[in-house]
C-alpha atoms as a PDB file:
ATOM      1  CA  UNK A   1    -132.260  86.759  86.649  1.00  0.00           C
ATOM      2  CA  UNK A   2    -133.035  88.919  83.079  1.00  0.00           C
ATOM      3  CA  UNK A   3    -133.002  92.644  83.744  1.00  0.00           C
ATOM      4  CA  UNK A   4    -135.193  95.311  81.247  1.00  0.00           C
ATOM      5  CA  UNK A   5    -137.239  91.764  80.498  1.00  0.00           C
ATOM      6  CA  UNK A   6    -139.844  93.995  78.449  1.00  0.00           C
ATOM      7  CA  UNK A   7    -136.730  95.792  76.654  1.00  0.00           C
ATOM      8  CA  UNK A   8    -134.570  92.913  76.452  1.00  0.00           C
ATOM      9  CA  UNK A   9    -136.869  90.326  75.574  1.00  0.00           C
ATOM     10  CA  UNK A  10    -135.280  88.942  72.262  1.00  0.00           C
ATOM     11  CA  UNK A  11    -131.666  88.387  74.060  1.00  0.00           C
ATOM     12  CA  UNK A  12    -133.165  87.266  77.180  1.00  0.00           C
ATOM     13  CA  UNK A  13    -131.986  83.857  77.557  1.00  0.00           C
ATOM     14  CA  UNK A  14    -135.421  82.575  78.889  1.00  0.00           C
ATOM     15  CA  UNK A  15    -136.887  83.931  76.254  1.00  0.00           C
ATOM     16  CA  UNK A  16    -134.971  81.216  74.200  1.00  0.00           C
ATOM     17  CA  UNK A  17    -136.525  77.509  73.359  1.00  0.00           C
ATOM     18  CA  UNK A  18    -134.835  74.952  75.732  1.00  0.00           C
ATOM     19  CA  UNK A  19    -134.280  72.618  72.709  1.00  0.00           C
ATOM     20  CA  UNK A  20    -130.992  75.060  72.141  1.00  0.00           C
ATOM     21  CA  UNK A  21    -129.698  73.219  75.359  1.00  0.00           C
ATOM     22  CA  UNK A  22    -128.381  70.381  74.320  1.00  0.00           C
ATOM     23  CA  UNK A  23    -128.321  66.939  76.096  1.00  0.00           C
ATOM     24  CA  UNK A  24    -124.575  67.798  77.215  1.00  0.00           C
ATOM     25  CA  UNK A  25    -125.388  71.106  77.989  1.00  0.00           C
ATOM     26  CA  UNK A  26    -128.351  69.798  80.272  1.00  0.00           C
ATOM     27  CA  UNK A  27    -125.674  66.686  81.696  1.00  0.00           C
ATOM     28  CA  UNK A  28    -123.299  69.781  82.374  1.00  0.00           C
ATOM     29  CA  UNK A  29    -125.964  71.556  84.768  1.00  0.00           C
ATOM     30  CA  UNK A  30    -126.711  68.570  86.013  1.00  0.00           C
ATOM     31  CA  UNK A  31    -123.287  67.146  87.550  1.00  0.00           C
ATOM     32  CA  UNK A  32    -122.884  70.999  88.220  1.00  0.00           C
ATOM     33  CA  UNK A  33    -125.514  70.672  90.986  1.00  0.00           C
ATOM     34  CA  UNK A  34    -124.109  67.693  92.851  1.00  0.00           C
ATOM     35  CA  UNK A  35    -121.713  69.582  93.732  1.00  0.00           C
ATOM     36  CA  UNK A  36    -122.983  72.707  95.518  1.00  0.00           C
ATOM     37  CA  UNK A  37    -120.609  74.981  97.950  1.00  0.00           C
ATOM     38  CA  UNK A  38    -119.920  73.340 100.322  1.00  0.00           C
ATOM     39  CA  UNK A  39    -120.061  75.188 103.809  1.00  0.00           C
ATOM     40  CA  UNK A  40    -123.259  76.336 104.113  1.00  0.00           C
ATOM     41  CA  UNK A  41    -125.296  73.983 102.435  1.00  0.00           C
ATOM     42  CA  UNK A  42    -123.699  70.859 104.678  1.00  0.00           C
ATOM     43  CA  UNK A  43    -124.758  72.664 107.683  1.00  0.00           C
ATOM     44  CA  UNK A  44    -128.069  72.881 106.414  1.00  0.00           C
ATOM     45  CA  UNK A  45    -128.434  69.184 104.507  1.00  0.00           C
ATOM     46  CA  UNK A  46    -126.907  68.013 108.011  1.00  0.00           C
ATOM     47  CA  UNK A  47    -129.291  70.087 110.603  1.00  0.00           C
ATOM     48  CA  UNK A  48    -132.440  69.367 108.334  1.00  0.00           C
ATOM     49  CA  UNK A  49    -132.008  65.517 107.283  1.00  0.00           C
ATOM     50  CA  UNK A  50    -129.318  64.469 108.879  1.00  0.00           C
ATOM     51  CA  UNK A  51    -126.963  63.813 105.700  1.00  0.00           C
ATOM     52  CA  UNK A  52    -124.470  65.339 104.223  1.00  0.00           C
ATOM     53  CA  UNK A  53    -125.096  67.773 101.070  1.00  0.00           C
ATOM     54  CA  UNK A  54    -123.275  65.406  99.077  1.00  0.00           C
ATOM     55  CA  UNK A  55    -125.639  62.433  99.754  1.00  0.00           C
ATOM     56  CA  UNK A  56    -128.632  64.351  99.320  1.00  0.00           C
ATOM     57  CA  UNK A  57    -127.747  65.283  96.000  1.00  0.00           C
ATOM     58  CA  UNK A  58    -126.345  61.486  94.914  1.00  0.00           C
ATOM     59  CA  UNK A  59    -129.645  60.374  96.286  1.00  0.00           C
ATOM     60  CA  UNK A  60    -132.226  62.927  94.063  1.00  0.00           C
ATOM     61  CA  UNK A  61    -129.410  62.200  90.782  1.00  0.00           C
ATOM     62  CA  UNK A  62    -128.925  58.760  91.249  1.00  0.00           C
ATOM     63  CA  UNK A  63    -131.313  57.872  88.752  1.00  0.00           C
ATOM     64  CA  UNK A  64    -128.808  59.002  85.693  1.00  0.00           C
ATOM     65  CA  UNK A  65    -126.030  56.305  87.021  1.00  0.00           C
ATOM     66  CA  UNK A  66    -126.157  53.384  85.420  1.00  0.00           C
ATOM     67  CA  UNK A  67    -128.491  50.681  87.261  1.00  0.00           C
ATOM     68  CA  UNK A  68    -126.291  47.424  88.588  1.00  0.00           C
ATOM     69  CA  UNK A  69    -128.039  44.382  86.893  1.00  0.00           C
ATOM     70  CA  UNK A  70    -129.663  42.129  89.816  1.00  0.00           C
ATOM     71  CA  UNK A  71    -127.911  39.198  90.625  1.00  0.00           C
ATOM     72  CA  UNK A  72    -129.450  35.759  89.045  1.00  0.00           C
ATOM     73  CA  UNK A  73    -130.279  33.200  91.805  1.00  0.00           C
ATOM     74  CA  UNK A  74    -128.893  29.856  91.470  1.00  0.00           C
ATOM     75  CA  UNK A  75    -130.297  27.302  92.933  1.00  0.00           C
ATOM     76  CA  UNK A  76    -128.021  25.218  95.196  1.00  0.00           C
ATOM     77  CA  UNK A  77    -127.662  21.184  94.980  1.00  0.00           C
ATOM     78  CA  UNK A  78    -130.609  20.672  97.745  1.00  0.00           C
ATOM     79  CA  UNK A  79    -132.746  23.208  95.958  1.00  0.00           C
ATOM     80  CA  UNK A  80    -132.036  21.295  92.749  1.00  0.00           C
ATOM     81  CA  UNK A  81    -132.613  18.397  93.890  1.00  0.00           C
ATOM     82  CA  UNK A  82    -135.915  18.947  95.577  1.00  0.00           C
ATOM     83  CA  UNK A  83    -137.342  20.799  92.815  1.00  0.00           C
ATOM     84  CA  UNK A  84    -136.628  19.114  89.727  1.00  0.00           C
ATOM     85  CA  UNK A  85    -138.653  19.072  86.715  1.00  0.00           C
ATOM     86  CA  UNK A  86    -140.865  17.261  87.977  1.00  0.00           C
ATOM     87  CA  UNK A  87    -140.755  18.162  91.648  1.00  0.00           C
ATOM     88  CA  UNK A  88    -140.745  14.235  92.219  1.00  0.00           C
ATOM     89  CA  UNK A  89    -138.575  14.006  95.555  1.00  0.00           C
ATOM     90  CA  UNK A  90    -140.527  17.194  96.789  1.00  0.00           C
ATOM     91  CA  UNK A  91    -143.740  15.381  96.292  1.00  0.00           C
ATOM     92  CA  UNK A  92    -142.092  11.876  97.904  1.00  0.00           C
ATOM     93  CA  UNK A  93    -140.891  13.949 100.730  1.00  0.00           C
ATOM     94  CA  UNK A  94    -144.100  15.913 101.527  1.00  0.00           C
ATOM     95  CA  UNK A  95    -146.025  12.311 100.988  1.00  0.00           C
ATOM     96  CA  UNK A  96    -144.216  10.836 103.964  1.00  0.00           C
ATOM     97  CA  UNK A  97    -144.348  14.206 106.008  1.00  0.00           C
ATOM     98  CA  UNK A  98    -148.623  14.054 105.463  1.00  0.00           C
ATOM     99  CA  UNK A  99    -149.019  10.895 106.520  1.00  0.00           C
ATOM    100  CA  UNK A 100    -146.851  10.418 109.266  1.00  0.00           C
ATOM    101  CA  UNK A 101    -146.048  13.443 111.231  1.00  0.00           C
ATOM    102  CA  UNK A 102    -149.600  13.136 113.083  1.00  0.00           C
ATOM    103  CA  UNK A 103    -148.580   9.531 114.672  1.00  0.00           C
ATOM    104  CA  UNK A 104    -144.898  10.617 115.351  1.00  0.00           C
ATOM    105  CA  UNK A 105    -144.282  10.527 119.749  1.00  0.00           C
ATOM    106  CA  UNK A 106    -141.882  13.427 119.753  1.00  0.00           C
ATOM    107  CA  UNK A 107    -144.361  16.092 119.303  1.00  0.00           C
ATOM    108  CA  UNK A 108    -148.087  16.890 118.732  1.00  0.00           C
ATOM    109  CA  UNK A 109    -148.755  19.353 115.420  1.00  0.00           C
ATOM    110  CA  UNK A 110    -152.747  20.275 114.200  1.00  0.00           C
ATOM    111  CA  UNK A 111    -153.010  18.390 110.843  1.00  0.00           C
ATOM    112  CA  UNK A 112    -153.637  22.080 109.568  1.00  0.00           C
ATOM    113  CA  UNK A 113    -150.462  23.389 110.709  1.00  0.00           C
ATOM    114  CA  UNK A 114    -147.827  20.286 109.465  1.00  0.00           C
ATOM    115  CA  UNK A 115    -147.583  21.182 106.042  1.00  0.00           C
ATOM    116  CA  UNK A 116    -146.795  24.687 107.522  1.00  0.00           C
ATOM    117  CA  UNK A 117    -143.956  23.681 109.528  1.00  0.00           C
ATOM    118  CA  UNK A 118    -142.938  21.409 106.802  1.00  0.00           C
ATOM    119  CA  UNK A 119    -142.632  24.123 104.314  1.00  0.00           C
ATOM    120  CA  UNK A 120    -140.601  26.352 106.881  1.00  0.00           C
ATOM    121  CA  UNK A 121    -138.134  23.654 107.303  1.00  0.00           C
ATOM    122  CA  UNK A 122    -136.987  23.404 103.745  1.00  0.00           C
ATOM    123  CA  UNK A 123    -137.059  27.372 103.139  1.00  0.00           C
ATOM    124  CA  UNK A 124    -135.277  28.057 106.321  1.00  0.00           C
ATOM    125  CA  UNK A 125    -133.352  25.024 107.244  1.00  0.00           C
ATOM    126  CA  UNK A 126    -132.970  22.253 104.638  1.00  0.00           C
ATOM    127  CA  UNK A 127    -132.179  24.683 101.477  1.00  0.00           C
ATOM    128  CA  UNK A 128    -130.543  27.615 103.357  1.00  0.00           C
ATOM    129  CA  UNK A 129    -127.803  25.242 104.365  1.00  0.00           C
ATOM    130  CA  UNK A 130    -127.804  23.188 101.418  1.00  0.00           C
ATOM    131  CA  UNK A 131    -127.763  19.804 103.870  1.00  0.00           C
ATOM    132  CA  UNK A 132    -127.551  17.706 100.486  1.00  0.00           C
ATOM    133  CA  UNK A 133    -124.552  19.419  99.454  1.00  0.00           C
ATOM    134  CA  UNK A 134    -122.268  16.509 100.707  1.00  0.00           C
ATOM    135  CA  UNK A 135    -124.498  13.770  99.992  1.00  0.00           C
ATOM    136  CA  UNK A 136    -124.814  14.399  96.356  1.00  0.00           C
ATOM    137  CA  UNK A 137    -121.520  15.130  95.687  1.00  0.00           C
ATOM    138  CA  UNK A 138    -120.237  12.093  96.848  1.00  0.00           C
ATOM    139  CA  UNK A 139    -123.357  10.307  94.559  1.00  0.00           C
ATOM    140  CA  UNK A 140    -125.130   8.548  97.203  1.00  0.00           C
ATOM    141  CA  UNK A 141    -128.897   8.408  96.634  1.00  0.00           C
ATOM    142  CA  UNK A 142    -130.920  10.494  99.273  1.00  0.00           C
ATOM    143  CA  UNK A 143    -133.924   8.425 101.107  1.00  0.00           C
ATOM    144  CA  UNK A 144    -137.194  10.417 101.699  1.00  0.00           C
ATOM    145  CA  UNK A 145    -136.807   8.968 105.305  1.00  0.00           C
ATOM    146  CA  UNK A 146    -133.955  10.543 105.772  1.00  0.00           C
ATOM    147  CA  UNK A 147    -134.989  14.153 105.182  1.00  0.00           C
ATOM    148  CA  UNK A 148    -138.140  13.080 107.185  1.00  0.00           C
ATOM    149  CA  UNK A 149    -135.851  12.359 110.340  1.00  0.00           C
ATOM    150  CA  UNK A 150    -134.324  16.080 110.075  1.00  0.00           C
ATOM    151  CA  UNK A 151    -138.274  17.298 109.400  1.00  0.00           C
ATOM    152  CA  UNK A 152    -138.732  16.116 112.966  1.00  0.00           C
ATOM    153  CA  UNK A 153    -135.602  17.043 114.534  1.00  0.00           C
ATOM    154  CA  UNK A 154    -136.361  20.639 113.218  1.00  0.00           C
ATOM    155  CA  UNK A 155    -139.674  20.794 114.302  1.00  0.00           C
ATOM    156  CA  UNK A 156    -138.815  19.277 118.095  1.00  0.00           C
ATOM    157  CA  UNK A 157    -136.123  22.732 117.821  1.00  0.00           C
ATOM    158  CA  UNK A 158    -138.964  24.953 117.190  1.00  0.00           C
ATOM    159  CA  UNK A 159    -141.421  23.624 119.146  1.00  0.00           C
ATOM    160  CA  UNK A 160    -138.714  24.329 122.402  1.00  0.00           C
ATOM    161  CA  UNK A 161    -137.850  27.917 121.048  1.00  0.00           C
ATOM    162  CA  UNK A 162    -141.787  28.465 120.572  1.00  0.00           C
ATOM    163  CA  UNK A 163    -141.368  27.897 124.637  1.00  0.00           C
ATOM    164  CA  UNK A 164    -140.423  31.373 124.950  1.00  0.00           C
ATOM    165  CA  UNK A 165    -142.672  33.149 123.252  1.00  0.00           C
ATOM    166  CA  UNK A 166    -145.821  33.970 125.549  1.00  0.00           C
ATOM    167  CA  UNK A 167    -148.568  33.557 122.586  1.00  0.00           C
ATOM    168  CA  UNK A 168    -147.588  30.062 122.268  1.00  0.00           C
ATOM    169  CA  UNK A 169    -146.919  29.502 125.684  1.00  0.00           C
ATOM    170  CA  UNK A 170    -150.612  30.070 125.988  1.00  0.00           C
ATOM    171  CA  UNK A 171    -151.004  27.427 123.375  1.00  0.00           C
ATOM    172  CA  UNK A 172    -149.096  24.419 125.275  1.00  0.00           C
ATOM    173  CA  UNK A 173    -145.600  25.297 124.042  1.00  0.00           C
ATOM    174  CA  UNK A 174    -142.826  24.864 126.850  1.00  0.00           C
ATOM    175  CA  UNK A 175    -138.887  25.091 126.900  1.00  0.00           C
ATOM    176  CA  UNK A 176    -136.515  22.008 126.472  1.00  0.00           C
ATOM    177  CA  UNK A 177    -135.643  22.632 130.493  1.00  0.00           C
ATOM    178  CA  UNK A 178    -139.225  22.576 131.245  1.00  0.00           C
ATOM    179  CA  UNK A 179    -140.216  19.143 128.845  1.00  0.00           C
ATOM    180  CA  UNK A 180    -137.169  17.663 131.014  1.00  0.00           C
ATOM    181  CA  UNK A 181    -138.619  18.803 134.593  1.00  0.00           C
ATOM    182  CA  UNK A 182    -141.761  17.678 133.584  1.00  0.00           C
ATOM    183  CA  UNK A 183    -140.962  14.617 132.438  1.00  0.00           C
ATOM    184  CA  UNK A 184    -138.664  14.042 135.349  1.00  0.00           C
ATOM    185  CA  UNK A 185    -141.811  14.404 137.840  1.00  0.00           C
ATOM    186  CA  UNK A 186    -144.270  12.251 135.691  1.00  0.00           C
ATOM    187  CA  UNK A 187    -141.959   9.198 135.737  1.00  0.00           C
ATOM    188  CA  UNK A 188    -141.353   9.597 139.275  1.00  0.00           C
ATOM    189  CA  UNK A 189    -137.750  10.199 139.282  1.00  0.00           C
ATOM    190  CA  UNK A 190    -138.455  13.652 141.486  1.00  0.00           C
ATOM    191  CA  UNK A 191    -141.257  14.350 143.904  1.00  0.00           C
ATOM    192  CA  UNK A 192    -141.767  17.782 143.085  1.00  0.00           C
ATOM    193  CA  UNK A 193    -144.159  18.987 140.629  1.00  0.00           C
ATOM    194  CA  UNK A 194    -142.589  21.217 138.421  1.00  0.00           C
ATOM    195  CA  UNK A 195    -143.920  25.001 138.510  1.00  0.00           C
ATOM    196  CA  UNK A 196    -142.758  27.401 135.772  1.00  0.00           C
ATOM    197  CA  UNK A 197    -141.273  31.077 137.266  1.00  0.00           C
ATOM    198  CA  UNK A 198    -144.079  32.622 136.462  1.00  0.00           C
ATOM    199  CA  UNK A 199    -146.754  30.276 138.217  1.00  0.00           C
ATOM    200  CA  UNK A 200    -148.769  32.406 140.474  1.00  0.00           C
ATOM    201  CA  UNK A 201    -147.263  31.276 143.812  1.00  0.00           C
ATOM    202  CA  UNK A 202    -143.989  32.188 142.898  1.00  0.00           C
ATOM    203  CA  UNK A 203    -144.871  35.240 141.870  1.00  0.00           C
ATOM    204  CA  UNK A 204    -146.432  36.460 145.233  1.00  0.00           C
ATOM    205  CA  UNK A 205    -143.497  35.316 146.729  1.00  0.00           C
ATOM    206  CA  UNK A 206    -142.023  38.042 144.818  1.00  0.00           C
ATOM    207  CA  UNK A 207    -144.561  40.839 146.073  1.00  0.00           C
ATOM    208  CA  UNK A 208    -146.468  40.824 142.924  1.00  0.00           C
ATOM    209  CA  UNK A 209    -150.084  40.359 143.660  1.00  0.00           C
ATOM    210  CA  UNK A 210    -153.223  38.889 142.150  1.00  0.00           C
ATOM    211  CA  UNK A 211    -155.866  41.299 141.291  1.00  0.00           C
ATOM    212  CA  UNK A 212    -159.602  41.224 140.876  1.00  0.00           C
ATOM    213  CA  UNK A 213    -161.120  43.130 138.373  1.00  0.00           C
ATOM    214  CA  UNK A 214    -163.998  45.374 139.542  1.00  0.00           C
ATOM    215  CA  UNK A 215    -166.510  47.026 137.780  1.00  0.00           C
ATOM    216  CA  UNK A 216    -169.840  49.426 138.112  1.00  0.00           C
ATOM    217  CA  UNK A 217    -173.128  48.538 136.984  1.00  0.00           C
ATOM    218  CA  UNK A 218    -176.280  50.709 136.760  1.00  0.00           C
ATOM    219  CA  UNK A 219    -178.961  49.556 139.041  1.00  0.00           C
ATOM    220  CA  UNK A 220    -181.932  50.269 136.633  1.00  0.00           C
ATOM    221  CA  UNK A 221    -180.179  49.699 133.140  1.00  0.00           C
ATOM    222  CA  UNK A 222    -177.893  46.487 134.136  1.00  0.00           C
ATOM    223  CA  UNK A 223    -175.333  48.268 132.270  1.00  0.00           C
ATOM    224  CA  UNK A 224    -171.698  48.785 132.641  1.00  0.00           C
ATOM    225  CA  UNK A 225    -170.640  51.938 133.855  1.00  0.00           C
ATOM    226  CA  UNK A 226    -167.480  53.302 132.623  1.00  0.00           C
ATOM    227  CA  UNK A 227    -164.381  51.220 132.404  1.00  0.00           C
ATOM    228  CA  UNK A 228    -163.360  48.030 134.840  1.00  0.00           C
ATOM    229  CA  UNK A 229    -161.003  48.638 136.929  1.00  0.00           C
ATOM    230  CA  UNK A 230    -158.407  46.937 138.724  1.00  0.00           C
ATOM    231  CA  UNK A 231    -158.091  45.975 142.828  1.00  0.00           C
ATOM    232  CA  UNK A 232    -155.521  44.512 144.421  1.00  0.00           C
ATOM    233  CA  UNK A 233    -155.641  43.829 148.063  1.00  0.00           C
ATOM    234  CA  UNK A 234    -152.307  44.650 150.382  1.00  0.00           C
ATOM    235  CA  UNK A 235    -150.993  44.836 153.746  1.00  0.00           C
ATOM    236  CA  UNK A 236    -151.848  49.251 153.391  1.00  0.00           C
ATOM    237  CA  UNK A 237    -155.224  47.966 153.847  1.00  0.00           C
ATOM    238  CA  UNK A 238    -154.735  46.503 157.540  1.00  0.00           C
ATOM    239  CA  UNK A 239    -155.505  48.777 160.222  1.00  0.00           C
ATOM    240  CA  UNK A 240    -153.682  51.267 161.707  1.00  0.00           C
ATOM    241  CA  UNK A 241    -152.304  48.872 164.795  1.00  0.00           C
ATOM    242  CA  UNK A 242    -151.294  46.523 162.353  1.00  0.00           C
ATOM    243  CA  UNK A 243    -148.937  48.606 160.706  1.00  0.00           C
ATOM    244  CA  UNK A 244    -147.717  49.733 163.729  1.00  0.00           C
ATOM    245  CA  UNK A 245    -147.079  45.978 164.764  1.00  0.00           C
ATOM    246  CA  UNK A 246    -145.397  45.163 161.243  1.00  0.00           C
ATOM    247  CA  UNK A 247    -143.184  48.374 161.672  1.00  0.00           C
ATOM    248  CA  UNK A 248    -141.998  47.623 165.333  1.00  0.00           C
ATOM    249  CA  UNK A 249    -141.172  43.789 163.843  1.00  0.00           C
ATOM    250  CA  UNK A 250    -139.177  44.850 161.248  1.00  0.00           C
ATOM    251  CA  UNK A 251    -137.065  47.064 163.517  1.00  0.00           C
ATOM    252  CA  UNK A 252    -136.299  44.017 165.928  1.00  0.00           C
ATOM    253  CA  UNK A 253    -135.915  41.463 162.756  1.00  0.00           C
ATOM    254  CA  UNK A 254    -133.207  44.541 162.351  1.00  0.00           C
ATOM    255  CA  UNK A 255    -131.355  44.408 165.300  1.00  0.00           C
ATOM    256  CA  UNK A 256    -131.646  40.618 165.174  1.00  0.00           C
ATOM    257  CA  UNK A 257    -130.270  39.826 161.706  1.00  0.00           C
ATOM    258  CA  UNK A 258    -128.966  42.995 160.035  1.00  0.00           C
ATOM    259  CA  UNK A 259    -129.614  44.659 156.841  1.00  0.00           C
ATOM    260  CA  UNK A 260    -128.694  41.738 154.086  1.00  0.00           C
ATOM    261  CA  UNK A 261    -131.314  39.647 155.973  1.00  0.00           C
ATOM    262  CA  UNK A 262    -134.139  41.891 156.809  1.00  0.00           C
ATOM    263  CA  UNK A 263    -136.073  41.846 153.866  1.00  0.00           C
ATOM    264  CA  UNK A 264    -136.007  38.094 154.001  1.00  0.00           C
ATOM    265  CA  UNK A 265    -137.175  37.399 157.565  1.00  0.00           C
ATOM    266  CA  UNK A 266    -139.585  40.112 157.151  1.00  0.00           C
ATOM    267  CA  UNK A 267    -141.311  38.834 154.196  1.00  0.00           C
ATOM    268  CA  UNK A 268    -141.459  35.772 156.330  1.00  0.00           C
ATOM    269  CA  UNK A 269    -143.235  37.834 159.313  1.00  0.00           C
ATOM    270  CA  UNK A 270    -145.717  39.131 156.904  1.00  0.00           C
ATOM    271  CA  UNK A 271    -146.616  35.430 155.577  1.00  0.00           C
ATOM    272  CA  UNK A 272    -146.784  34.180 158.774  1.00  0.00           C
ATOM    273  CA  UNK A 273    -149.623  36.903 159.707  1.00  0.00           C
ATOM    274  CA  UNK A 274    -151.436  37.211 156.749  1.00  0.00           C
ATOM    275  CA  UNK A 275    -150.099  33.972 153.713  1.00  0.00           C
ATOM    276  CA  UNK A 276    -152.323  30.595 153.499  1.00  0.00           C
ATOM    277  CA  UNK A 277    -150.098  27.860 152.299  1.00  0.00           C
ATOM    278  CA  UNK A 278    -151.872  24.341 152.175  1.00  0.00           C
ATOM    279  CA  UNK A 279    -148.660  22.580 153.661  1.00  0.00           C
ATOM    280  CA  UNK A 280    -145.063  23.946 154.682  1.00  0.00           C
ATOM    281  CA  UNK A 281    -143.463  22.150 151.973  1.00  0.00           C
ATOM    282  CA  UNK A 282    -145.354  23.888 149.321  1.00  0.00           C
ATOM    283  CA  UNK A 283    -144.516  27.458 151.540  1.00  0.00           C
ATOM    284  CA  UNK A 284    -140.898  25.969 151.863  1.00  0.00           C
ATOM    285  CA  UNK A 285    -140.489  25.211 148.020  1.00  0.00           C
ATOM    286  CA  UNK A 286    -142.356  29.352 147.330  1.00  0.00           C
ATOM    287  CA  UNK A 287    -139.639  30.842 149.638  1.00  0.00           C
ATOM    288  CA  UNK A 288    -136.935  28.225 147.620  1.00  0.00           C
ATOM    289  CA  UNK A 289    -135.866  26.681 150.752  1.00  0.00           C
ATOM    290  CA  UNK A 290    -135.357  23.537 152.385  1.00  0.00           C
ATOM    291  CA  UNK A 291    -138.497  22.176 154.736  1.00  0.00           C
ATOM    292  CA  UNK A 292    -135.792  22.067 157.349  1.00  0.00           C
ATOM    293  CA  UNK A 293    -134.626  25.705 156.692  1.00  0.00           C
ATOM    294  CA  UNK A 294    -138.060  27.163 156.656  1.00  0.00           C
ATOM    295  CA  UNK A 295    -138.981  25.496 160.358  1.00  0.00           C
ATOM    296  CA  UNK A 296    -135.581  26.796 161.702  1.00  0.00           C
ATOM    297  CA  UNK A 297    -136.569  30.550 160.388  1.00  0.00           C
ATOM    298  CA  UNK A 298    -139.914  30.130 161.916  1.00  0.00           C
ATOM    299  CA  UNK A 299    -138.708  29.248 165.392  1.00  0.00           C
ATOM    300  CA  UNK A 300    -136.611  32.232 165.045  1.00  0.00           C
ATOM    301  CA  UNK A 301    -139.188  34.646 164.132  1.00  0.00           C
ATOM    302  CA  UNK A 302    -141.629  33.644 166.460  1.00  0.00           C
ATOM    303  CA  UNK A 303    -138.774  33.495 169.104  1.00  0.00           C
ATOM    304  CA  UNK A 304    -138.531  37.212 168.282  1.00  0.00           C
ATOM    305  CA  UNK A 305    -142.193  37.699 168.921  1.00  0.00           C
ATOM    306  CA  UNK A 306    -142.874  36.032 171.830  1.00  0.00           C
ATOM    307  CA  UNK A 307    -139.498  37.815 173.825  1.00  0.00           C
ATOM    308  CA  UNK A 308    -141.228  41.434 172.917  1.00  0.00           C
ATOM    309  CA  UNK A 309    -144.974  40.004 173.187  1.00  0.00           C
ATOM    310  CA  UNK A 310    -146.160  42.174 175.559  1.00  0.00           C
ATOM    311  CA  UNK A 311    -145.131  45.362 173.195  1.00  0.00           C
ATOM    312  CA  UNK A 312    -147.081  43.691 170.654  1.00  0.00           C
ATOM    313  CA  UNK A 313    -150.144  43.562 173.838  1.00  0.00           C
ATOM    314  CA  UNK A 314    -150.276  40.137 174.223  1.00  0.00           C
END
């Protein structure tokens, strides 16, 4: 800072024009700034932003280094040949793609959605890996049928990937495992129908629970009253004897079969009281048992019951 700046103003050095800095002067000030001491200041760049003082300083001057030029995209052999200048084997291509994909047996596509799909193949697929590479250098002449045949191979991919994502789940989409179980029941070569993880049976017969939504409406206005809500019905809501019942079972389904099998003989206990299965086989193939196993681990249950049956009051 000037001292005496009303005394001193003609040698003040602010009082001077900047155009007596020079461009090398200014450069010098400049590159003197990326540089700043270094203790303090790296503490602080470091505490406040998480960088270092240097690349703070690189980052706010980087604008006098000299730019890189971008790189030029070439277009690879498949690209070239697709799009040449007249775009004739892209047009062949996509011909073939419109007016068969909606008659092909592998897969069902909405008319709306082919050319879609069709356009994802070649940015993501066909021209990413340059599939023509080998073809054309060898010279051989490439048949729109052919780069049909890998349209539909892609799309079958997707379509088994889209299996995992729950939106399209909703819309019909299932796993290559699950195509193969179905197809497996529907030409008779199993007798079980298949039932993703997440059907609802299987579920319960993890302890999750369906729930009802419940909500309050005025009498007078018809209206909704605040927010719905959500209910779910459990074995807490049994009376007290009940749970005194379930309790005393579990102890003796303790003494009977030990810790690693408690919490399966009990969850059997509590479906025997309170589950509604419309045959064992379907109760046998919930638990993921044998129809033979799940008989033999009823008899023993109920064996357990009806030895302590007059605890239980009967």
């Amino acid at each position: 800072m000037c001292v005496n700046v009303v005394l001193d103003l003609d040698i003040c050095p602010i009082s001077q024009p900047l155009t007596r800095l020079t461009e090398t002067q200014m450069n010098r000030i400049i590159m003197g700034l990326k540089y700043p001491i270094r203790g303090g200041a790296n503490i602080h760049f470091d505490t406040m932003y998480k960088v270092s003082a240097d690349d703070h300083f690189d980052m706010i001057f980087s604008y006098i280094q000299p730019k890189k030029p971008k790189a030029v995209r070439v277009r690879n052999e498949t690209e070239t040949w697709l799009y040449d200048g007249q775009c004739e084997n892209y047009e062949r291509v996509l011909e073939m793609v419109r007016r068969r994909t909606a008659y092909n047996k592998r897969f069902t596509l909405p008319e709306d959605q082919i050319v879609s799909y069709f356009h994802s193949f070649l940015t993501e697929h066909f021209i990413e890996k340059n599939q023509l590479r080998t073809e054309l250098a060898k010279g051989n002449q490439i048949k729109p049928s052919v780069v049909y045949e890998w349209f539909l191979q892609y799309v079958v991919r997707e379509k088994y990937q889209e299996g995992q994502d729950a939106l399209q789940r909703t819309r019909g989409a299932r796993t290559q495992s699950e195509v193969s179980k179905i197809k497996a029941y529907e030409t008779k070569q199993t007798k079980t129908p298949y039932a993703p993880v997440h059907h609802i049976q299987n579920l319960e017969s993890e302890g999750w629970r369906v729930a009802q939504v419940v909500s309050k409406t005025d009498s007078e206005t018809g209206m909704q009253v605040g927010e719905p809500d959500y209910y779910v019905q459990s074995h807490d809501d049994s009376s007290l004897d009940e749970r005194s019942e379930n309790a005393y079972m579990k102890d003796l389904l303790l003494d009977r079969f030990g810790e690693d099998l408690l919490d399966m003989y009990y969850s059997l206990w509590l479906e025997l009281r309170y589950a509604e299965y419309e045959s064992k086989k379907k109760w046998a193939s919930a638990r993921k048992v044998s129809y033979k196993v799940l008989n033999a681990q009823i008899t023993q249950v109920r064996e357990i019951f009806i030895e302590n049956q007059a605890d239980f009051g009967h």
